[in-house]
N, C-alpha and C. Protein backbone atom coordinates (compact mmCIF):
# COMPACT_ATOMS: atom_id res chain seq x y z
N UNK A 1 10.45 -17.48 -8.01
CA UNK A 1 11.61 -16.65 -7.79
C UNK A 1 11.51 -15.45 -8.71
N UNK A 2 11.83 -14.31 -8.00
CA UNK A 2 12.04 -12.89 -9.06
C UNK A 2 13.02 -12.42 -9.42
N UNK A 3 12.43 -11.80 -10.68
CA UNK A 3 13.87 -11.25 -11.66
C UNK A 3 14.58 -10.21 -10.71
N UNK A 4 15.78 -10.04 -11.30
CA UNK A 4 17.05 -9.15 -10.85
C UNK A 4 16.27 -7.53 -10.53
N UNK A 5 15.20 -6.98 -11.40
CA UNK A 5 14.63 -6.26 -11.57
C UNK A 5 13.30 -5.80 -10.35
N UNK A 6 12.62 -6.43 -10.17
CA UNK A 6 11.35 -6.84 -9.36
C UNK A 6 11.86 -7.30 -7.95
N UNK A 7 12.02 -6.69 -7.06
CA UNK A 7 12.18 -7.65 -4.96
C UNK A 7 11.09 -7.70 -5.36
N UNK A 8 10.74 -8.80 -4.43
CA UNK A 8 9.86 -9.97 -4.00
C UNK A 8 9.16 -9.27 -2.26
N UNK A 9 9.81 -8.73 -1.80
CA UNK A 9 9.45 -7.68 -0.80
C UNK A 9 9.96 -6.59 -0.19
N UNK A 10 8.82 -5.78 0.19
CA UNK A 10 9.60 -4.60 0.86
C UNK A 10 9.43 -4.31 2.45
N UNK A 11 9.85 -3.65 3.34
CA UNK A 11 9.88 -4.12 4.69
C UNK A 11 9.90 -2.09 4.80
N UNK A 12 8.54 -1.62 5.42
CA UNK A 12 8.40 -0.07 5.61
C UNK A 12 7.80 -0.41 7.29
N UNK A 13 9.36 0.42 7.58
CA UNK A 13 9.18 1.08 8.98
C UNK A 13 8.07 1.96 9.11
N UNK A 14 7.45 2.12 10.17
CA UNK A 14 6.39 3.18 10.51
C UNK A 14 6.82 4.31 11.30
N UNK A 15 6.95 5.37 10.79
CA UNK A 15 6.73 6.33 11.55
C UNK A 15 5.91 6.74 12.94
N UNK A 16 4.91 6.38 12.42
CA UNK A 16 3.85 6.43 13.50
C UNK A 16 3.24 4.99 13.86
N UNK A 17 3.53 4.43 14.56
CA UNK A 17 3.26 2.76 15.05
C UNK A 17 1.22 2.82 14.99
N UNK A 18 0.54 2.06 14.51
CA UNK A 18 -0.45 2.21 14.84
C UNK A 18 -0.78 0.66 15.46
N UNK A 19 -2.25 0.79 15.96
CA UNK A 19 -2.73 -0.59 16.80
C UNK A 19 -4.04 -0.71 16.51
N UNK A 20 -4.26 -1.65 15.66
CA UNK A 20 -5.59 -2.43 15.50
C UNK A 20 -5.92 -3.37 15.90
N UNK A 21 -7.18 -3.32 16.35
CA UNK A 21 -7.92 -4.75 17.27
C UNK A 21 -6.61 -5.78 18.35
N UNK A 22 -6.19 -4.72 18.78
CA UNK A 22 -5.34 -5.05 20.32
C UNK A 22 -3.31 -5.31 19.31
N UNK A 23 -3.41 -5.44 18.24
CA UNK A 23 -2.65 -5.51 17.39
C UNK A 23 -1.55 -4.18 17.11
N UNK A 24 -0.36 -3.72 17.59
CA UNK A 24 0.69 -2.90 17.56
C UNK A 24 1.41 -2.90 16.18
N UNK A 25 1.79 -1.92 15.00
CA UNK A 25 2.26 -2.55 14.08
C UNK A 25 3.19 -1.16 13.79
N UNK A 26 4.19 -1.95 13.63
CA UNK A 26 5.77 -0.70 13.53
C UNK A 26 6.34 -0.83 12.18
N UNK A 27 5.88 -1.99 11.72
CA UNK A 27 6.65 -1.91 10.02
C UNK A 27 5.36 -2.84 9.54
N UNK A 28 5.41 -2.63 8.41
CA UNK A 28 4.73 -3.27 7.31
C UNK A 28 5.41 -4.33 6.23
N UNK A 29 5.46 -5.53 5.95
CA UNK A 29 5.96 -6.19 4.86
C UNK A 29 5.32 -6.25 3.82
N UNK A 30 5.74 -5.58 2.82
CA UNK A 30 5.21 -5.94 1.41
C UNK A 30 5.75 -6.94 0.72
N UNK A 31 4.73 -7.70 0.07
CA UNK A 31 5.17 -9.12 -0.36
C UNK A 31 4.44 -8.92 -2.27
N UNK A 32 5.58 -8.82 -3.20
CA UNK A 32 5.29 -8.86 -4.78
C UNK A 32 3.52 -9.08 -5.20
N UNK A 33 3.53 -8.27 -5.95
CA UNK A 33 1.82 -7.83 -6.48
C UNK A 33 1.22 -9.50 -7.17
N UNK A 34 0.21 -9.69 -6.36
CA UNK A 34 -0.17 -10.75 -7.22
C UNK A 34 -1.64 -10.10 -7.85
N UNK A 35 -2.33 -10.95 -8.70
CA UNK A 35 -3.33 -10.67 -8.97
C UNK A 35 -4.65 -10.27 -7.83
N UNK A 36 -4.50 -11.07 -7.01
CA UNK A 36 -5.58 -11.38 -5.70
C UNK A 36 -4.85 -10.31 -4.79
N UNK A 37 -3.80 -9.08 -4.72
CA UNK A 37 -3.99 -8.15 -4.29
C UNK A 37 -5.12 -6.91 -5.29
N UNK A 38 -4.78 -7.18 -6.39
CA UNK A 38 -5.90 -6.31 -7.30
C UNK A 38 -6.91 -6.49 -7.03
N UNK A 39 -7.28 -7.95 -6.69
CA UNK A 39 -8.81 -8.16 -6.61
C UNK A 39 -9.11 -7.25 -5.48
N UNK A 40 -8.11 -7.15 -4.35
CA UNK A 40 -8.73 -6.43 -3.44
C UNK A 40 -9.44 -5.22 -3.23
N UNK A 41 -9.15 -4.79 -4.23
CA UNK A 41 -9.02 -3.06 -5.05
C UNK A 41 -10.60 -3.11 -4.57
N UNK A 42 -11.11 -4.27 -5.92
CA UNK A 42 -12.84 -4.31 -6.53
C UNK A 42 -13.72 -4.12 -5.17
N UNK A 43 -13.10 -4.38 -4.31
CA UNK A 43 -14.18 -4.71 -2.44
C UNK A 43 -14.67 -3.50 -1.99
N UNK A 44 -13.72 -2.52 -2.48
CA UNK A 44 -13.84 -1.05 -2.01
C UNK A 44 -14.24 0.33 -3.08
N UNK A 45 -15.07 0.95 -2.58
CA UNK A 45 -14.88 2.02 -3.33
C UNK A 45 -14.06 3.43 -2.97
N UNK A 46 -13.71 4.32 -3.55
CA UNK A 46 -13.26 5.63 -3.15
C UNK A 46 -11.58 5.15 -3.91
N UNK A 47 -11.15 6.00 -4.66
CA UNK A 47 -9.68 5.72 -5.37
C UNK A 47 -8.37 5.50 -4.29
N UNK A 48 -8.42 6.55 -3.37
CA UNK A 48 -7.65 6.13 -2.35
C UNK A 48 -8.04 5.06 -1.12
N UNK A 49 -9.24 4.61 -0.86
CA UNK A 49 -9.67 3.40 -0.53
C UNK A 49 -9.19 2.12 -1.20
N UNK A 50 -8.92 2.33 -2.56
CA UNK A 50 -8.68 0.94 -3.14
C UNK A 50 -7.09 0.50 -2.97
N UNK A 51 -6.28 2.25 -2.96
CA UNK A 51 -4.85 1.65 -2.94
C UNK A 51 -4.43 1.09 -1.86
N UNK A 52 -5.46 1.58 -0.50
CA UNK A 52 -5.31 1.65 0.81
C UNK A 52 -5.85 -0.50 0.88
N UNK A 53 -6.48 -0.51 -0.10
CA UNK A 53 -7.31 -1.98 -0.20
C UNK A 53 -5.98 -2.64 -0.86
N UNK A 54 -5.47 -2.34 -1.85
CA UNK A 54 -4.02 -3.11 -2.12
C UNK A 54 -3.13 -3.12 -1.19
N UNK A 55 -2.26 -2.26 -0.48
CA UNK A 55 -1.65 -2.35 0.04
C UNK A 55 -1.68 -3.05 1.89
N UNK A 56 -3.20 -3.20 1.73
CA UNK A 56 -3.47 -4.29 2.93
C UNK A 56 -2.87 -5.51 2.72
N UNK A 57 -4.02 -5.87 1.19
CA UNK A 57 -3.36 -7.00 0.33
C UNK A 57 -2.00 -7.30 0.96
N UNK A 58 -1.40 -6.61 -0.01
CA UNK A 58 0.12 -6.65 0.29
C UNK A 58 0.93 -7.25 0.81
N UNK A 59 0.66 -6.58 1.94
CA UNK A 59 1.05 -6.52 3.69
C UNK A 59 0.23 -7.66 4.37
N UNK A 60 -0.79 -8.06 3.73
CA UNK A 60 -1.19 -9.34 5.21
C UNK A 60 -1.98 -8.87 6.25
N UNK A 61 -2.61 -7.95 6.05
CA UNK A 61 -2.76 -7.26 7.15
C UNK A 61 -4.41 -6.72 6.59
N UNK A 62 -5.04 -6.53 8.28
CA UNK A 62 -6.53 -5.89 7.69
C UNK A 62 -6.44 -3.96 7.19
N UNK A 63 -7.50 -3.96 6.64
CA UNK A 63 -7.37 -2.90 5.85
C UNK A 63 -7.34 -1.28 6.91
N UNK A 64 -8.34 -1.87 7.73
CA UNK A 64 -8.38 -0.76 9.14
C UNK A 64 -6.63 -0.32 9.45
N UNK A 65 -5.92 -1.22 9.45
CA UNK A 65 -4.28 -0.92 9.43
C UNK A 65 -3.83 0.29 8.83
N UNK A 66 -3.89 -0.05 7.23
CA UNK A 66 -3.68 1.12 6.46
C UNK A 66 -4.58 2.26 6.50
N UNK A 67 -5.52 2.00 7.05
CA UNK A 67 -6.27 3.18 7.44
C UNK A 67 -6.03 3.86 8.56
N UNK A 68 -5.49 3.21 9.42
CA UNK A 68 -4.42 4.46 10.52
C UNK A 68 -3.66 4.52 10.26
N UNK A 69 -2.76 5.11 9.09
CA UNK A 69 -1.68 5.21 9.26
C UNK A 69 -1.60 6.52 8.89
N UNK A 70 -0.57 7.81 9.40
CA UNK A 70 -0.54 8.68 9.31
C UNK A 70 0.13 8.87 7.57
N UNK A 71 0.21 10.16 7.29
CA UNK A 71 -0.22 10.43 5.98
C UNK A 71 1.18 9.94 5.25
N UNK A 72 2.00 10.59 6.19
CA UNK A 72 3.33 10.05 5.05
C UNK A 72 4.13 8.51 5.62
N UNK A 73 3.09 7.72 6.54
CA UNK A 73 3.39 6.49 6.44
C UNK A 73 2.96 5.98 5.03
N UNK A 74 1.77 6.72 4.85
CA UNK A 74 1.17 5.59 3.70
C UNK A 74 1.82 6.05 2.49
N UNK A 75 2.17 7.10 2.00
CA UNK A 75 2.93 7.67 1.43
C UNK A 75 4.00 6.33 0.87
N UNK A 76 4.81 6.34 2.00
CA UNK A 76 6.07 5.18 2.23
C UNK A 76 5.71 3.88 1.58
N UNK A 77 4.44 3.18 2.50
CA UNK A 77 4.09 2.29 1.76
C UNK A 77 4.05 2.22 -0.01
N UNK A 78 3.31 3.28 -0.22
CA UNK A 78 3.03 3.72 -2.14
C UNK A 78 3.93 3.37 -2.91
N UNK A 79 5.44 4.20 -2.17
CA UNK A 79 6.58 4.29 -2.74
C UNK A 79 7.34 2.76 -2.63
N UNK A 80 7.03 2.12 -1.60
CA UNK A 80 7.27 0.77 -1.61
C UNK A 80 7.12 0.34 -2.12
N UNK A 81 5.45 -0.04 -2.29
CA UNK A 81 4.78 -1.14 -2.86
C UNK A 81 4.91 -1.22 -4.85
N UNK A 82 5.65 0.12 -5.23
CA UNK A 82 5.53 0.05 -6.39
C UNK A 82 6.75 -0.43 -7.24
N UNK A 83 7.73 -1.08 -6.80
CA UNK A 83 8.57 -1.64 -7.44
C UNK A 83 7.83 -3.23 -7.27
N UNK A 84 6.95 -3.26 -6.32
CA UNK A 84 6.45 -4.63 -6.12
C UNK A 84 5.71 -5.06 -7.17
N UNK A 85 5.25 -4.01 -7.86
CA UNK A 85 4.20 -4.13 -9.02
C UNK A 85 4.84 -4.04 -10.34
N UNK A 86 6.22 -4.33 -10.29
CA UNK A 86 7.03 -4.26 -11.94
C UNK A 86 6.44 -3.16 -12.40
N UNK A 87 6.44 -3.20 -13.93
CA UNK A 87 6.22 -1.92 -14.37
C UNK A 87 5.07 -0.99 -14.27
N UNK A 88 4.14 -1.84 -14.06
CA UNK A 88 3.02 -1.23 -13.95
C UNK A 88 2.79 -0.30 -12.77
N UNK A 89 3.81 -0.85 -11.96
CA UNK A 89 3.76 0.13 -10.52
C UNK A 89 3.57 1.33 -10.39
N UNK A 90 4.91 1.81 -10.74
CA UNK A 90 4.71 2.63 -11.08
C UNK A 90 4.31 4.10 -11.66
N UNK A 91 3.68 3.59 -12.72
CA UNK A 91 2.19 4.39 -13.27
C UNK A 91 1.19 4.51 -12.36
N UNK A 92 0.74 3.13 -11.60
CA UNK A 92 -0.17 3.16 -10.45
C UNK A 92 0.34 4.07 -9.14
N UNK A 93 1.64 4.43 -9.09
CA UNK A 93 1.49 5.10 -7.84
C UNK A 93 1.62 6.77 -8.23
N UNK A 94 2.32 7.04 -9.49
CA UNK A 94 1.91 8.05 -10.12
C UNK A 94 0.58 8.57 -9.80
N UNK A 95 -0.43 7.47 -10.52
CA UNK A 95 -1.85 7.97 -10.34
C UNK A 95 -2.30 8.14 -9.26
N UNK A 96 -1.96 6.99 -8.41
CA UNK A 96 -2.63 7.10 -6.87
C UNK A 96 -2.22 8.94 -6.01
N UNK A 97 -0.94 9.35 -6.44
CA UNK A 97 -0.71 10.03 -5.71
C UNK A 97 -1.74 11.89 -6.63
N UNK A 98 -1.63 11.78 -7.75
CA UNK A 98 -2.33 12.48 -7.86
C UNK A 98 -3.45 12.72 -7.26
N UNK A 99 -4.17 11.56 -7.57
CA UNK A 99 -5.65 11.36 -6.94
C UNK A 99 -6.11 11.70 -5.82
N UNK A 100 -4.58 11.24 -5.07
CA UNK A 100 -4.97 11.77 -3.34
C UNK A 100 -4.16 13.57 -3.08
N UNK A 101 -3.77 14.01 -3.56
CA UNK A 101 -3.19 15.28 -4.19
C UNK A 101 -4.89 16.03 -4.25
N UNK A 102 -5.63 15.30 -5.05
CA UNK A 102 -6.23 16.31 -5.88
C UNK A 102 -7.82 15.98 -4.84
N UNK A 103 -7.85 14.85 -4.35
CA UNK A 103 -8.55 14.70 -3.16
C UNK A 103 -8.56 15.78 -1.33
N UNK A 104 -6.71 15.81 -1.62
CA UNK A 104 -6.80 16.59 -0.18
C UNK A 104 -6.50 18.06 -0.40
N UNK A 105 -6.90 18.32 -1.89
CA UNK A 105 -6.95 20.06 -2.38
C UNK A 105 -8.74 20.52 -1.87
N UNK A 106 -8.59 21.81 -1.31
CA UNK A 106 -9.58 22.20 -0.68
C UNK A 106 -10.48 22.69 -2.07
């Protein structure tokens, strides 16, 4: 059970519905950061690959998912997923968003 502080999940509507391997998906559930979503990170390389690799985690879902998702779905997710991660979240989506900031600067 989680503190008063920390949900335990978050539930992100999609903007843009995407469909993987015959699979339709309109919202995403995020379910509280465990360790074995981090691990997921290590599978992938590229910085925004890895958050895109957590937030599969997450969600339950294969990673090709978060990889269609249009830009400010995943966005949504970020902003989700980071109260999921207590404090540390935070900082992590800080960074993530730079990264992809400084990734989609020409």
């Amino acid at each position: 059970m989680g503190s008063a502080e920390t949900p335990t999940t978050a539930v992100v509507p999609l903007g843009e519905p995407v469909t993987v391997a015959g699979q339709t998906y309109d919202t995403l559930t995020l379910h509280r950061c465990r360790t074995r979503h981090l691990l997921a990170m290590d599978l992938v390389k590229g910085e925004t690959r890895k958050a895109a690799a957590l937030f599969a985690s997450m969600a339950g879902v294969p990673l090709p998912v978060i990889e269609e998702l249009a830009v400010d779905d995943f966005a949504r997710v970020g902003e989700a997923a980071a109260p999921l991660m207590g404090n540390s979240g935070w900082k992590a989506l800080a960074d993530a968003q730079r990264q992809a900031a400084a990734e989609a600067s020409p």
